[in-house]
Protein backbone atom coordinates (compact mmCIF):
# COMPACT_ATOMS: atom_id res chain seq x y z
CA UNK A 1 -7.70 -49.88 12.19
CA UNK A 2 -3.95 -48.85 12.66
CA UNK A 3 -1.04 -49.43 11.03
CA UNK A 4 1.60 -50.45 14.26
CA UNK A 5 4.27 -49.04 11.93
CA UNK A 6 2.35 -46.02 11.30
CA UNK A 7 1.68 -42.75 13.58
CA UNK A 8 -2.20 -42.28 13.25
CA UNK A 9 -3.88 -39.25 15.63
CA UNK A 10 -7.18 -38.06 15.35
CA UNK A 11 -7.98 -34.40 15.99
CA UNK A 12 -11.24 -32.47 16.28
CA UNK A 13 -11.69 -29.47 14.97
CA UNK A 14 -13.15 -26.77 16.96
CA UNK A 15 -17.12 -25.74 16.08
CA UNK A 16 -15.51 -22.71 14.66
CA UNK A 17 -13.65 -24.75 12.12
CA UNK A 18 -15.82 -26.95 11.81
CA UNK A 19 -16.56 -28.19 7.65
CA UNK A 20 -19.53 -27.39 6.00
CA UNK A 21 -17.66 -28.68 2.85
CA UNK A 22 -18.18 -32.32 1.13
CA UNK A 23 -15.02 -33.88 1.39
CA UNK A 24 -15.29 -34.93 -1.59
CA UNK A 25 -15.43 -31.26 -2.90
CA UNK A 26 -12.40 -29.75 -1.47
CA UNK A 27 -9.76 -32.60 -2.18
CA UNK A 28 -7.41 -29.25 -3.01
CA UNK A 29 -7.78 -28.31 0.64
CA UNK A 30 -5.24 -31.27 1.53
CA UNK A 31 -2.95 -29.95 -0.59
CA UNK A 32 -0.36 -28.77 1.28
CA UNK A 33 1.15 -25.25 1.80
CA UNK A 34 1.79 -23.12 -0.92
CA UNK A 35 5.17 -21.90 -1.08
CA UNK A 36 5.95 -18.46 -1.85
CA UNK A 37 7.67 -18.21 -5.51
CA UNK A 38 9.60 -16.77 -8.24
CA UNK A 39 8.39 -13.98 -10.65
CA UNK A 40 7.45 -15.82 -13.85
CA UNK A 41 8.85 -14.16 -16.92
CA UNK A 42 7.90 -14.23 -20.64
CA UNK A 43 5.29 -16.43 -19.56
CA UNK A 44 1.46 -15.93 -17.64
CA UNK A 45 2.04 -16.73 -14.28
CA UNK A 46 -1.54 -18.70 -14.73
CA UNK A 47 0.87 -21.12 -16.57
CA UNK A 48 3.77 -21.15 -14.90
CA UNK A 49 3.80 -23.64 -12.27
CA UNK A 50 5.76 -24.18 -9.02
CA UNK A 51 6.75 -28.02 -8.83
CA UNK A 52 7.63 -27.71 -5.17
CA UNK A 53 3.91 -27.42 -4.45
CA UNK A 54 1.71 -27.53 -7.86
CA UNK A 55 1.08 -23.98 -7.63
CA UNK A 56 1.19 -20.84 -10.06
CA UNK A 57 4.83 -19.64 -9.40
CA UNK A 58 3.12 -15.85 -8.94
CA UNK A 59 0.47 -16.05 -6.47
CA UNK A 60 -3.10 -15.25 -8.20
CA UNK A 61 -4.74 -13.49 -5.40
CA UNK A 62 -7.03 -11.63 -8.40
CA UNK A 63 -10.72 -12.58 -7.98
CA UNK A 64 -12.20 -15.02 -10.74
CA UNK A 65 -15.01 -14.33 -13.33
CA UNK A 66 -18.05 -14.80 -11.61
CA UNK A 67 -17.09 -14.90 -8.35
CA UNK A 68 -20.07 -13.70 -5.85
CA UNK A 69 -18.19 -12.39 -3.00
CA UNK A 70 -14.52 -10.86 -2.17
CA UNK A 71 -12.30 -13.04 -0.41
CA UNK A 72 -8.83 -12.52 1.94
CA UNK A 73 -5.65 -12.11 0.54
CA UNK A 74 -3.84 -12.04 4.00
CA UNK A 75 -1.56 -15.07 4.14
CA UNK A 76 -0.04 -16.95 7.17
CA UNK A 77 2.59 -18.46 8.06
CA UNK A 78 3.53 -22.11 9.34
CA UNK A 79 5.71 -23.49 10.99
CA UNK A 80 7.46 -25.81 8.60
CA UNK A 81 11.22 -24.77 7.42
CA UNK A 82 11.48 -24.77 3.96
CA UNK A 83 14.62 -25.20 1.75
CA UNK A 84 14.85 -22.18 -0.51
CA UNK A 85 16.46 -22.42 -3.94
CA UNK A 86 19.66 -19.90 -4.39
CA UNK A 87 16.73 -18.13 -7.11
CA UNK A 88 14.06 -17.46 -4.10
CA UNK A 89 12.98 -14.11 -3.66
CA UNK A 90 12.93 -12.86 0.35
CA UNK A 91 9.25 -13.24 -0.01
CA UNK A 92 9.64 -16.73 1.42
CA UNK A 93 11.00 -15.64 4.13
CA UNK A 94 8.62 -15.39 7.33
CA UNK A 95 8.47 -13.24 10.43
CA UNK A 96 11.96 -12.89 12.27
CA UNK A 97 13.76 -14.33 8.94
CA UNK A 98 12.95 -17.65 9.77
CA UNK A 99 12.28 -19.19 6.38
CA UNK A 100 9.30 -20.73 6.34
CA UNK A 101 6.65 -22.46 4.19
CA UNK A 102 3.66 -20.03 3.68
CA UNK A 103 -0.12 -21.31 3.27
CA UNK A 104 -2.71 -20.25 0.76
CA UNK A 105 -4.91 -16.91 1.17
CA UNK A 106 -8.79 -17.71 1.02
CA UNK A 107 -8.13 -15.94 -2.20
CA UNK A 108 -5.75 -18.44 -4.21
CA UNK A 109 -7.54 -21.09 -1.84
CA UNK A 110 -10.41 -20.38 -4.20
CA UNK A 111 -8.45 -19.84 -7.62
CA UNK A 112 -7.04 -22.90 -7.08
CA UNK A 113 -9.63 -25.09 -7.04
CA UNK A 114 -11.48 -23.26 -9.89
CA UNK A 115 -8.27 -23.85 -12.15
CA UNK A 116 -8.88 -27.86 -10.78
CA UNK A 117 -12.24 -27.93 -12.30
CA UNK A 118 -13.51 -27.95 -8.72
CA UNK A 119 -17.01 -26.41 -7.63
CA UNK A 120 -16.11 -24.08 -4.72
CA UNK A 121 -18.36 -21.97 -2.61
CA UNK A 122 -16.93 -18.42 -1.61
CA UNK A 123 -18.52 -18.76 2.20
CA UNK A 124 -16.90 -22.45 2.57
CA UNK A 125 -13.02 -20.94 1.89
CA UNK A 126 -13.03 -19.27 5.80
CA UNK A 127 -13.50 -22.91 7.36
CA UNK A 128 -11.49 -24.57 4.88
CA UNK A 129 -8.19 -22.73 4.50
CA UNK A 130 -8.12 -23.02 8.60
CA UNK A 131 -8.56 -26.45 8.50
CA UNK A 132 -5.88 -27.03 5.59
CA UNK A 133 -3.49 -25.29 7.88
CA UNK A 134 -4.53 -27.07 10.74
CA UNK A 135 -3.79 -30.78 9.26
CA UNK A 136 -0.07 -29.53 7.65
CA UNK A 137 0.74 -28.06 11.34
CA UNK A 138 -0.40 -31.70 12.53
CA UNK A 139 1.66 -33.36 10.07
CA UNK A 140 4.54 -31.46 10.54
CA UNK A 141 4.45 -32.61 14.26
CA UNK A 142 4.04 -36.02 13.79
CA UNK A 143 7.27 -36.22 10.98
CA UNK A 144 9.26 -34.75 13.41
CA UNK A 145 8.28 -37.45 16.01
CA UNK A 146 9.69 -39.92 13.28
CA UNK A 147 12.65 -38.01 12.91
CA UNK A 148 13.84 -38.36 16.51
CA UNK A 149 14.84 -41.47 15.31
CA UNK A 150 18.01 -39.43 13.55
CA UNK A 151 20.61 -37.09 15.25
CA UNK A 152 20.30 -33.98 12.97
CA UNK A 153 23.08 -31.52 13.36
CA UNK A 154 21.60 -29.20 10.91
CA UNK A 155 19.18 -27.23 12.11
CA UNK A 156 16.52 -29.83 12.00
CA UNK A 157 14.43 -31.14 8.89
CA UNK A 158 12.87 -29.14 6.26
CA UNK A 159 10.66 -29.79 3.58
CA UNK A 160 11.54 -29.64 0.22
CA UNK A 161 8.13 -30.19 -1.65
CA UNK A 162 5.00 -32.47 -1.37
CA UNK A 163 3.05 -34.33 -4.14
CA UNK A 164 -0.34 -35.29 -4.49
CA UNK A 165 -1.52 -38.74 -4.40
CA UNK A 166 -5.44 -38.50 -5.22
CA UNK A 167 -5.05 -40.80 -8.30
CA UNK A 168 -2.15 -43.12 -6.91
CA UNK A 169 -3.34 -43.94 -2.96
CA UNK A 170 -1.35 -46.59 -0.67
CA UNK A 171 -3.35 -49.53 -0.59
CA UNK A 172 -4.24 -48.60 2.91
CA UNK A 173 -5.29 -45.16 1.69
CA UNK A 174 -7.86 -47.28 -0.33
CA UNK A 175 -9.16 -49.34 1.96
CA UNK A 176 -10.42 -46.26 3.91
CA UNK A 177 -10.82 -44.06 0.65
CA UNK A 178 -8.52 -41.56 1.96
CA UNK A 179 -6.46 -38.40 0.41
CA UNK A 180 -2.68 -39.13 0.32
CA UNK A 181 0.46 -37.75 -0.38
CA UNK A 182 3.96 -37.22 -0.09
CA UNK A 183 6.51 -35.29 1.94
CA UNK A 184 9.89 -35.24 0.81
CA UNK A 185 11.82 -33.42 3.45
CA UNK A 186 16.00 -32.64 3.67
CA UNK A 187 18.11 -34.19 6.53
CA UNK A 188 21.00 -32.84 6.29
CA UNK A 189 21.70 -32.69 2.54
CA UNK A 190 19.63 -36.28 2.17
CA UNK A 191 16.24 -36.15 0.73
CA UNK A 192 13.57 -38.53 2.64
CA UNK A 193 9.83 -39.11 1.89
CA UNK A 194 7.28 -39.74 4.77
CA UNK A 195 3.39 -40.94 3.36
CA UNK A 196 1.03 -39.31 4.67
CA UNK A 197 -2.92 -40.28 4.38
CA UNK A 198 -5.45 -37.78 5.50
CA UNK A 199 -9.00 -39.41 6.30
CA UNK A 200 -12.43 -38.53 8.24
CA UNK A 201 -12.71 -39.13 11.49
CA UNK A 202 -15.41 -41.03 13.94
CA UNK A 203 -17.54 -37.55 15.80
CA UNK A 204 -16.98 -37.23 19.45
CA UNK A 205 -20.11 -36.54 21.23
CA UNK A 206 -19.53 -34.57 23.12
CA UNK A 207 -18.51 -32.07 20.32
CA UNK A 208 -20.71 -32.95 17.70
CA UNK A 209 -20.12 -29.95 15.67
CA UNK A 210 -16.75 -30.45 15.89
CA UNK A 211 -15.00 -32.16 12.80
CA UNK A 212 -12.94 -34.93 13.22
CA UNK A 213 -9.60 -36.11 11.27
CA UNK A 214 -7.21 -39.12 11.52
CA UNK A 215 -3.85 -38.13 10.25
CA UNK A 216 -1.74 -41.07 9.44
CA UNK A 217 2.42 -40.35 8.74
CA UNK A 218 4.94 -42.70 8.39
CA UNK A 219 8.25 -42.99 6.51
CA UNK A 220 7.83 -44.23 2.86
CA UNK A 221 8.63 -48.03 2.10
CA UNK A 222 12.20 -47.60 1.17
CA UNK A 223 15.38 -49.69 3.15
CA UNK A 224 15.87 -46.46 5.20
CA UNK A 225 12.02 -45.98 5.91
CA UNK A 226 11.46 -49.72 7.17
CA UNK A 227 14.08 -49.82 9.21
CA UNK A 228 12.78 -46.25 11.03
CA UNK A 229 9.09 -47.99 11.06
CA UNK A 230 10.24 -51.63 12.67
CA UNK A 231 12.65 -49.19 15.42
CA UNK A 232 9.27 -47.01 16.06
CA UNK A 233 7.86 -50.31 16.66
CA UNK A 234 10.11 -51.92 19.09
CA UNK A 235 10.10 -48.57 20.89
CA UNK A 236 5.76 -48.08 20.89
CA UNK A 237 6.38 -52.35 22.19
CA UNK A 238 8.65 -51.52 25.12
CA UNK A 239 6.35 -48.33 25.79
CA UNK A 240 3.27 -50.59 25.76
């Protein structure tokens, strides 16, 4: 079931990313990059929190009590522009300046869910940080499909932060018990949210192993947002 307004792809995941991991146990892994931050001070950086991205504002790449195994710290980079604030260190900034959102090391993959009250297992964090990058890099393509729609003189959009949407799901998100949230990106100086729902995917069989994933992005319900969704429409109509 599709949403005509809506962009929906599926993609399968490679056997070697493939998800040993109940869905249901690594929510966090939808989360969205994690942006690099600002030095806390006068306060842990364990409680200091990014709002951008819901993350510690100092990166905790320090193993947790009881953890079994050691995990990466390495970190890499995506391909989504990011809007910096004037107080950003040149940490954000990626390979050949272009400043760029940065994802997650296994590492704070890890500490992350732990500080969520989540269950993780060490071994699962090398399949699912790849496939948490995987689905943002999809995303990213598929907003800036929508955003075609718009002549952008400015370098092109960025995103400004994402929120979480486990407790507060579109009603379509519900239907197929899906993970959502949103993406507010810049255009040019204006702020715009896109939804975007994240849910499991039918197996191809011819890659059984392989995992599959429907990503489905649209603008959010505002005036602006309908009117991009009914001129994606007539387009997809005269396509069709």
């Amino acid at each position: 079931m599709s949403d005509t307004f809506s962009s929906t792809n599926s993609t399968n995941v490679q056997p070697a990313l493939q998800c040993p991991v109940d869905h249901q146990n690594w929510q966090t892994a939808t989360s969205l990059p994690s942006n690099i931050n600002n030095e806390g001070k006068g306060c842990s950086s364990d409680t200091l929190i990014n709002t951008s991205n819901n993350m510690p504002l100092k990166p905790n790449q320090k193993p947790v009590e009881g953890q079994r195994i050691p995990l990466e710290t390495s970190r890499e980079h995506s391909s989504i522009p990011c809007v910096i604030p004037e107080t950003s260190t040149s940490n954000q900034i990626g390979e050949n300046n272009e400043k760029v959102w940065i994802y997650p090391s296994e590492q704070m993959f890890y500490n992350a869910m732990k500080r969520k009250n989540w269950n993780p297992r060490e071994e699962d964090m090398r399949v699912v940080v790849p496939m948490h990058n995987a689905v943002n890099e999809k995303a990213w393509k598929e907003i800036l499909e929508w955003e075609k729609l718009h002549e952008n003189k400015c370098g092109g959009p960025k995103l400004v932060k994402f929120q979480g949407k486990a407790k507060s799901i579109t009603p379509k998100a519900r239907m197929f018990n899906l993970l959502g949230h949103d993406w507010i990106i810049d255009r040019c100086g204006k702020q715009v949210t896109y939804v975007i729902d994240f849910y499991s995917g039918q197996p191809d069989p011819k890659l059984p192993q392989a995992v599959s994933f429907y990503l489905d992005v649209r603008p959010a319900f505002t005036f602006g947002g309908a009117i991009d969704r009914l001129r994606r429409w007539t387009y997809d109509l005269k396509m069709n």
